[in-house]
N, C-alpha and C. Protein backbone atom coordinates (compact mmCIF):
# COMPACT_ATOMS: atom_id res chain seq x y z
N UNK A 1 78.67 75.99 180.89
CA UNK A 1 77.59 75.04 180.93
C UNK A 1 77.16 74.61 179.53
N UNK A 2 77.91 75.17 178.18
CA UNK A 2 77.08 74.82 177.42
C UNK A 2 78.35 73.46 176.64
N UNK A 3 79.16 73.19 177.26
CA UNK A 3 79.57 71.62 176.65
C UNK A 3 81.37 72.48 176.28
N UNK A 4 81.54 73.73 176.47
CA UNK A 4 82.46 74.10 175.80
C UNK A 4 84.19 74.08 176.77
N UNK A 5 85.07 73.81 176.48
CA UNK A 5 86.68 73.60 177.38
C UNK A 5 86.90 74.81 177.72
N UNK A 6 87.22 75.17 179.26
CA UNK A 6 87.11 76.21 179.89
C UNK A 6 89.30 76.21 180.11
N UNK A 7 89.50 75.40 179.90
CA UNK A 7 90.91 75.10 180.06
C UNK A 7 91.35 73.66 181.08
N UNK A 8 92.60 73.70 181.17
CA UNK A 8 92.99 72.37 181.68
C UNK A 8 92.78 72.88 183.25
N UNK A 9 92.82 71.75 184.34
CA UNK A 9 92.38 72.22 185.80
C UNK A 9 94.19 72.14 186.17
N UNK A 10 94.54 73.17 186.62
CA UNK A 10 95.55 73.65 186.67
C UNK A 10 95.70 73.20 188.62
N UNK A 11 95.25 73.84 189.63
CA UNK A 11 95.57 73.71 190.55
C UNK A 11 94.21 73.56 191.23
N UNK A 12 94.50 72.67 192.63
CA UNK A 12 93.17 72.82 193.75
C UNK A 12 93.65 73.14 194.57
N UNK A 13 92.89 74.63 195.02
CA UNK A 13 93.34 75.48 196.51
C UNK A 13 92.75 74.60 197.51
N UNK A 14 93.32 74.54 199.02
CA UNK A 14 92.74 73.77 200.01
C UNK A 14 92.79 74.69 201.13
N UNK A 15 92.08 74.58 202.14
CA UNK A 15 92.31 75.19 203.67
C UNK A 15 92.15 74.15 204.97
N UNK A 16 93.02 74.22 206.00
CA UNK A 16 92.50 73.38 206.77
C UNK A 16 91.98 73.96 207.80
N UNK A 17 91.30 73.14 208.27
CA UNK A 17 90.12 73.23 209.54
C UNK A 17 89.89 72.16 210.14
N UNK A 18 90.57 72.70 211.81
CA UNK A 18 90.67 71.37 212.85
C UNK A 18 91.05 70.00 212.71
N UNK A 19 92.06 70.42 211.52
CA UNK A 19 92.94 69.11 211.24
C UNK A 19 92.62 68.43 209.82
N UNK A 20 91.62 69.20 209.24
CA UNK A 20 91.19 68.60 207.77
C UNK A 20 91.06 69.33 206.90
N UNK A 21 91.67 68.76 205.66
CA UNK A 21 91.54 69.50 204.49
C UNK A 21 90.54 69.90 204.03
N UNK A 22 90.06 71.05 203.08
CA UNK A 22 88.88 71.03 202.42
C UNK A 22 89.12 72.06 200.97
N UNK A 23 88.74 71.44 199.98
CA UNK A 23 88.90 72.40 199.01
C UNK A 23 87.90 73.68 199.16
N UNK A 24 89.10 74.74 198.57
CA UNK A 24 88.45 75.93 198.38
C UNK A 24 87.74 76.15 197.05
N UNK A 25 88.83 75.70 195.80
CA UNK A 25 88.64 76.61 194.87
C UNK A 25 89.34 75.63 193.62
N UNK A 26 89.23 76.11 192.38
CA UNK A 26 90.51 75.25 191.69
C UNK A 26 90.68 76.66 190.86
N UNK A 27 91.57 75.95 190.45
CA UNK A 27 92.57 77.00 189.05
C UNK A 27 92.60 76.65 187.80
N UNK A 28 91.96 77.30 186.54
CA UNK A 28 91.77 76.64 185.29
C UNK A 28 92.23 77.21 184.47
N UNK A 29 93.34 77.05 183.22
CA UNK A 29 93.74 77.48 182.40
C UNK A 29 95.42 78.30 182.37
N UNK A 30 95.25 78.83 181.19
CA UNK A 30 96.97 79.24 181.00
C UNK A 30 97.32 80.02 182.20
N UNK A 31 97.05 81.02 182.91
CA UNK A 31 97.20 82.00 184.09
C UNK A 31 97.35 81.36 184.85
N UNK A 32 96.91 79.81 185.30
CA UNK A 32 96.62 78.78 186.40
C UNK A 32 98.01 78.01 186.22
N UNK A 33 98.03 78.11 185.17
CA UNK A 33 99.25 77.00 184.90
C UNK A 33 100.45 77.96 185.50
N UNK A 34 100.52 79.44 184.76
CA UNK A 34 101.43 80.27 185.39
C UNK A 34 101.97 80.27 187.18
N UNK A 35 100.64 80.28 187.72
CA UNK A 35 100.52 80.29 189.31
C UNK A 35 100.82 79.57 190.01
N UNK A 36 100.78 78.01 189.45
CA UNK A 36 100.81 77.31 189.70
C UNK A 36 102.66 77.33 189.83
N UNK A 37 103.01 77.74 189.12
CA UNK A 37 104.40 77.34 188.90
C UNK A 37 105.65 78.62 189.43
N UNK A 38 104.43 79.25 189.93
CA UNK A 38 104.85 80.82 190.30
C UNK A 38 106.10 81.21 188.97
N UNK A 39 105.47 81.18 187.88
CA UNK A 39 106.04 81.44 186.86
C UNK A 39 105.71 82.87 186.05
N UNK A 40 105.30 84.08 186.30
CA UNK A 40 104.51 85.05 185.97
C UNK A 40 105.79 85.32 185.20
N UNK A 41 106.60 85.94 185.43
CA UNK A 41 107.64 86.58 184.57
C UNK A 41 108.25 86.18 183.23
N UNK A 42 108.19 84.63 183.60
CA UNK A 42 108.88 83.80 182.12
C UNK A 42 107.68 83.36 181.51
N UNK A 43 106.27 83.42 181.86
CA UNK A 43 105.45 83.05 181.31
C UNK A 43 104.80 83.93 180.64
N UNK A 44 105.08 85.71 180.87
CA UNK A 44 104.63 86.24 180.43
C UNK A 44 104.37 86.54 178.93
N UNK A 45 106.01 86.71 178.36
CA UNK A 45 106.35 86.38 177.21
C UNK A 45 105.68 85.29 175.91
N UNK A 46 105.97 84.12 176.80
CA UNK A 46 104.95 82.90 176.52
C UNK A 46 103.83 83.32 176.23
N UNK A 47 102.80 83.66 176.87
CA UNK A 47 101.44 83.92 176.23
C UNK A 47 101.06 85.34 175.49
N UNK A 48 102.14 86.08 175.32
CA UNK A 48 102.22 87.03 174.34
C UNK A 48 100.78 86.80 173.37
N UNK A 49 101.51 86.26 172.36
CA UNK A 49 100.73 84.76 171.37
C UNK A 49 99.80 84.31 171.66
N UNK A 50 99.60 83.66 172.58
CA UNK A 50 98.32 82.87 173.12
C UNK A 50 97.34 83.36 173.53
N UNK A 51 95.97 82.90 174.20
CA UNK A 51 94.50 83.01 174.09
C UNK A 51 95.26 83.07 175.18
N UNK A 52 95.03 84.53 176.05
CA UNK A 52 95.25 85.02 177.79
C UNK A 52 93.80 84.34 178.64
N UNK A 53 94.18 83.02 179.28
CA UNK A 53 92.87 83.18 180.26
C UNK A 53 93.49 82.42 181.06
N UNK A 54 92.05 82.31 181.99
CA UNK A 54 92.41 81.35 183.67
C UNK A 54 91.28 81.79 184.55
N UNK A 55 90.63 80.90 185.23
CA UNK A 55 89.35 81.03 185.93
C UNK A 55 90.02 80.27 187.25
N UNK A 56 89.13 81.29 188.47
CA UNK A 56 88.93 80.72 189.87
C UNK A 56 87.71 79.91 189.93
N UNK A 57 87.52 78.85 190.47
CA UNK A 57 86.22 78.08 189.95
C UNK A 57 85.89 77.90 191.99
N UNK A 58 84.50 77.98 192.74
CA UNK A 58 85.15 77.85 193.63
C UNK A 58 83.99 76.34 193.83
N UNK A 59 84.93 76.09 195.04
CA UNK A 59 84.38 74.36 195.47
C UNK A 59 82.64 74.23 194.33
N UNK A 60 81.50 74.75 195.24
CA UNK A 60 80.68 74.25 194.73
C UNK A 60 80.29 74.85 193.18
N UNK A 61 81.09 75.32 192.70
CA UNK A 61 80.28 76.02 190.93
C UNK A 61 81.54 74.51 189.98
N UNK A 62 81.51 73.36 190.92
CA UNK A 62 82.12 72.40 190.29
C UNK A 62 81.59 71.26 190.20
N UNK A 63 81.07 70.25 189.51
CA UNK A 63 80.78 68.85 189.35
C UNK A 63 81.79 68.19 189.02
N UNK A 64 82.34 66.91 190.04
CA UNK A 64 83.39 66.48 190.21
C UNK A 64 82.64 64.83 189.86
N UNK A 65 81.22 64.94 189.14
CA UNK A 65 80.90 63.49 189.67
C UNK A 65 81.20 62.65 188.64
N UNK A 66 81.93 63.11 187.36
CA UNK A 66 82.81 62.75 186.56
C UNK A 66 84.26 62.97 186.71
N UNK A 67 84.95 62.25 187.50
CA UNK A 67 86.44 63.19 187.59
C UNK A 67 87.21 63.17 186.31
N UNK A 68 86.82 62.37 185.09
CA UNK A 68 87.77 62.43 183.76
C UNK A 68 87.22 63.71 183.24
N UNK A 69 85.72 64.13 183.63
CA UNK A 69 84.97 65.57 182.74
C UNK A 69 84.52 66.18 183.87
N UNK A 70 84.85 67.11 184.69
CA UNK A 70 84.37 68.26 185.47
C UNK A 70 83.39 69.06 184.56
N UNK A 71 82.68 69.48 185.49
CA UNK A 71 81.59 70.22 184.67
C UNK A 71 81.18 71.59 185.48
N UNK A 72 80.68 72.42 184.40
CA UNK A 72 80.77 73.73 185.86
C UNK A 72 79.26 73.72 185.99
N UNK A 73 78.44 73.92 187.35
CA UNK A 73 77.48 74.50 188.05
C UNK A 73 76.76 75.52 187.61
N UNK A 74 77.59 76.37 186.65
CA UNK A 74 77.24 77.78 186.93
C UNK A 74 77.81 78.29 185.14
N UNK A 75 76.96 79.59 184.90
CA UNK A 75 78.08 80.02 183.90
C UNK A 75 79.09 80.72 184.28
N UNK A 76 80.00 80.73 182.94
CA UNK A 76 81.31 81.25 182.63
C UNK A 76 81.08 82.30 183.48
N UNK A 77 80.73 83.30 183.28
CA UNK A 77 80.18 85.01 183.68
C UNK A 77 80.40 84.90 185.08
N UNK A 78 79.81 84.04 185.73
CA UNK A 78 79.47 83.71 187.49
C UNK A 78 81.04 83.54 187.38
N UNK A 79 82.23 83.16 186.87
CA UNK A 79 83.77 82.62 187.59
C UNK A 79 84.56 84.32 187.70
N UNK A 80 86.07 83.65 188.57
CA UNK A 80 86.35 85.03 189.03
C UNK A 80 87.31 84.52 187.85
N UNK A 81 87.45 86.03 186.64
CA UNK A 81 88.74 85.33 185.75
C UNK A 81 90.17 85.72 186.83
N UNK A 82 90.87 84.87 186.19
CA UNK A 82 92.40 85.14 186.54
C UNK A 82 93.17 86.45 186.09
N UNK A 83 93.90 86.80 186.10
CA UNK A 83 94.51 87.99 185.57
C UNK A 83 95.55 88.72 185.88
N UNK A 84 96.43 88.44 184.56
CA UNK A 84 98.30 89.07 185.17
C UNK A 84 98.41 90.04 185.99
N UNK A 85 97.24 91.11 186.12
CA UNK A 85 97.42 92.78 186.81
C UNK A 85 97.44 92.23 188.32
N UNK A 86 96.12 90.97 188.57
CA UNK A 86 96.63 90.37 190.43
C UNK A 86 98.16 89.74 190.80
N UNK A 87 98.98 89.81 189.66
CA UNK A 87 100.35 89.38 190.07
C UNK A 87 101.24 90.35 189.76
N UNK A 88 102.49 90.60 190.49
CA UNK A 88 103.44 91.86 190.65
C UNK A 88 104.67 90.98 189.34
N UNK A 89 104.59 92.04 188.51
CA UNK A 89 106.01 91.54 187.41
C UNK A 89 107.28 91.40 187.85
């Protein structure tokens, strides 16, 4: 909340219900990008080096009413981080 890049929006989880979509959740950052690509193993390496992150953001801790600048609801602290140990090597 305070103006700062939480990472790029990597993926939007959806569920359906009685025939309609609805977002759950999105996926933000390097870990997101990983998941996204079900890439854990070759990506691991990759972020050796790099700033390790990735946030679960869910539907409402999101302001979408800019879609070029999402904005979060909530602080950082309130997101579920991402994290290589929830994926099997």
């Amino acid at each position: 909340m305070n103006g700062l890049s939480l990472g790029r929006l990597e993926e939007i989880r959806t569920e359906i219900n009685r025939g309609h979509f609805y977002v759950t959740e999105f996926l933000v950052g390097s870990y997101a990008f990983l998941e996204r690509l079900a890439a854990w193993r070759i990506g691991r390496a990759l972020l050796r080096r790099q700033r390790r992150e990735g946030y679960r953001i869910r539907w409402e801790q999101l302001d979408l009413s800019d879609p070029r600048r999402p904005k979060l609801k909530c602080e950082v602290g309130e997101l579920m981080p991402l994290r290589r140990e929830q994926y099997p090597s």
